[in-house]
Protein backbone atom coordinates (compact mmCIF):
# COMPACT_ATOMS: atom_id res chain seq x y z
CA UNK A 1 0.00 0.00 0.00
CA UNK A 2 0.79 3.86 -0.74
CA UNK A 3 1.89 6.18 1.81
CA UNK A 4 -0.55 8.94 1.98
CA UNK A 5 0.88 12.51 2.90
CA UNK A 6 -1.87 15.39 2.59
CA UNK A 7 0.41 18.87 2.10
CA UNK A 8 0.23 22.26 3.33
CA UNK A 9 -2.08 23.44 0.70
CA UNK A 10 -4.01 19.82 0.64
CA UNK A 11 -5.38 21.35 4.73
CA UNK A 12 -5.71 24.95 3.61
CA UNK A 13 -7.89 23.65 0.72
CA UNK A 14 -9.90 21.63 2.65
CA UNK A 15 -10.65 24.27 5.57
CA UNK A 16 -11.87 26.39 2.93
CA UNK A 17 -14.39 23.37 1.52
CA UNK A 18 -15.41 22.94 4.68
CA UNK A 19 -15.67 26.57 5.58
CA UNK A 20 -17.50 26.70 2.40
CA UNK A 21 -20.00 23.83 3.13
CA UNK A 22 -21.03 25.91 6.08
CA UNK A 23 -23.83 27.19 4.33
CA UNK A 24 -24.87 23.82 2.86
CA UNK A 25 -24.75 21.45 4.71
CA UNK A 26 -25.34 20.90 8.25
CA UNK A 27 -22.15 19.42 9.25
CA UNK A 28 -18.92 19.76 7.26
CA UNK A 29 -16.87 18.19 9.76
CA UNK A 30 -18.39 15.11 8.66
CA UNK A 31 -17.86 16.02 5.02
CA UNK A 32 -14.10 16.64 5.59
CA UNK A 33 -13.16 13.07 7.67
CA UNK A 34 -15.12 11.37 4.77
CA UNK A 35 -12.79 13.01 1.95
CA UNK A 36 -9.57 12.47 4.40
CA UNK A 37 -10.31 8.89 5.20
CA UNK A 38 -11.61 8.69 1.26
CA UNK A 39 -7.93 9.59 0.60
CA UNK A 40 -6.24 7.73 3.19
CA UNK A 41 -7.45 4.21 2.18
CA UNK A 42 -8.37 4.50 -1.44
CA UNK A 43 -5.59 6.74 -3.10
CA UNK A 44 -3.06 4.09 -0.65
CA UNK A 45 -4.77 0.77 -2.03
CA UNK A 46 -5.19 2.08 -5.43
CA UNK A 47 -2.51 5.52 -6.35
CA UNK A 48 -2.73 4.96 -9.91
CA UNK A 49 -6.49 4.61 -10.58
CA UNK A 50 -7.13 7.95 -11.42
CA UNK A 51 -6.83 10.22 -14.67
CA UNK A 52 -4.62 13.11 -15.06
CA UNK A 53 -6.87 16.14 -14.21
CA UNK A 54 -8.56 17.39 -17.29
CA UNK A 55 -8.66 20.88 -16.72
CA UNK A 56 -4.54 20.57 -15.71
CA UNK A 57 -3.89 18.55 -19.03
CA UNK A 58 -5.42 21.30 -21.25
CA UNK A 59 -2.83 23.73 -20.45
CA UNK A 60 -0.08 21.53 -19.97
CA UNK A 61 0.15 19.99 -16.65
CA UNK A 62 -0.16 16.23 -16.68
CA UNK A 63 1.22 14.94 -13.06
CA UNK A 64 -1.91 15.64 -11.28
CA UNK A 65 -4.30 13.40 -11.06
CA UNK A 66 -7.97 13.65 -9.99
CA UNK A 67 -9.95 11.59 -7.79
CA UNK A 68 -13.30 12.31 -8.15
CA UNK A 69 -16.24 11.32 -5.22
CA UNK A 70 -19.73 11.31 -5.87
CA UNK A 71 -19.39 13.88 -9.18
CA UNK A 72 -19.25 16.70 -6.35
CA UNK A 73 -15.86 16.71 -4.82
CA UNK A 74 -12.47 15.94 -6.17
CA UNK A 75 -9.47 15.51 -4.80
CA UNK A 76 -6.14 16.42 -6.76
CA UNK A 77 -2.68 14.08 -6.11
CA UNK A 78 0.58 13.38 -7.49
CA UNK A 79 1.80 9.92 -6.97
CA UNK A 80 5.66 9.59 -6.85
CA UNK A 81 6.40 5.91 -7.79
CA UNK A 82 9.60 5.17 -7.13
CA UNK A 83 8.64 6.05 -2.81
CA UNK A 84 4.89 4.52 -3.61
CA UNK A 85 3.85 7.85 -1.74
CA UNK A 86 0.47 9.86 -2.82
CA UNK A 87 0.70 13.48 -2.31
CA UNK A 88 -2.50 15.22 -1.53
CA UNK A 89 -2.72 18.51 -2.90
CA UNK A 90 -5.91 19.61 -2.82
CA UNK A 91 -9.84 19.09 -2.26
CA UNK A 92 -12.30 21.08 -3.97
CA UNK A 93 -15.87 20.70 -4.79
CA UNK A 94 -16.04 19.66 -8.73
CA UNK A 95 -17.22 22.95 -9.81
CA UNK A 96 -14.35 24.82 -8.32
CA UNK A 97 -11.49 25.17 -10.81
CA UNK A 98 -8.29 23.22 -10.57
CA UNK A 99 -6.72 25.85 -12.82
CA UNK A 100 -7.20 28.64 -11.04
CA UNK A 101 -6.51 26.83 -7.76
CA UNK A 102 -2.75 26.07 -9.00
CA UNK A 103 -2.46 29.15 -10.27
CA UNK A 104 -3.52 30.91 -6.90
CA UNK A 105 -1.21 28.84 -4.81
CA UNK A 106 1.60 29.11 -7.42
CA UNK A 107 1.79 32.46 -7.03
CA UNK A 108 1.55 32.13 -3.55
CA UNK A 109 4.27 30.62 -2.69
């Protein structure tokens, strides 16, 4: 099985879903340990099952890949092979855009 490290960004992300949620749903506490344990235990029995993201492969960027949970929430990961360890980098509802998102953070940092 995969090591599963969620990063920096991968927790900022999801406190905003969850912050988010707020006015959606009446407890997005419970929405956030479902997409971490979602994470833990799929993306470590499985880190290869998902596609590269397709709004990251349009401009370019093909070593994310998207996990996507119940066509409302995805999850976006790199998976470094040769250490069999996922790297969480970021939850966001599907609607949100992953482009923007790396953008954002890129110039963030």
């Amino acid at each position: 099985m995969a090591k599963v490290e969620i990063t920096n960004i991968g927790f900022e992300t999801l406190y905003y879903l969850e912050q988010y949620m707020v006015e959606f749903i009446s407890n997005p506490e419970s929405l956030t340990e479902q997409l971490l344990d979602i994470a833990a235990d799929k993306l470590a029995k499985h880190p290869e099952i998902s596609p590269v993201c397709p709004e990251l492969e349009h401009i370019g960027v093909f070593d994310y890949l998207q996990l996507t949970i119940d066509s409302d929430y995805k999850i976006l990961y790199r998976y470094d092979k040769p250490t069999d360890t996922v790297f969480v980098n970021a939850f966001l509802r599907v609607k949100q855009s992953a482009e923007k998102l790396l953008v954002r953070f890129a110039l963030l940092t």
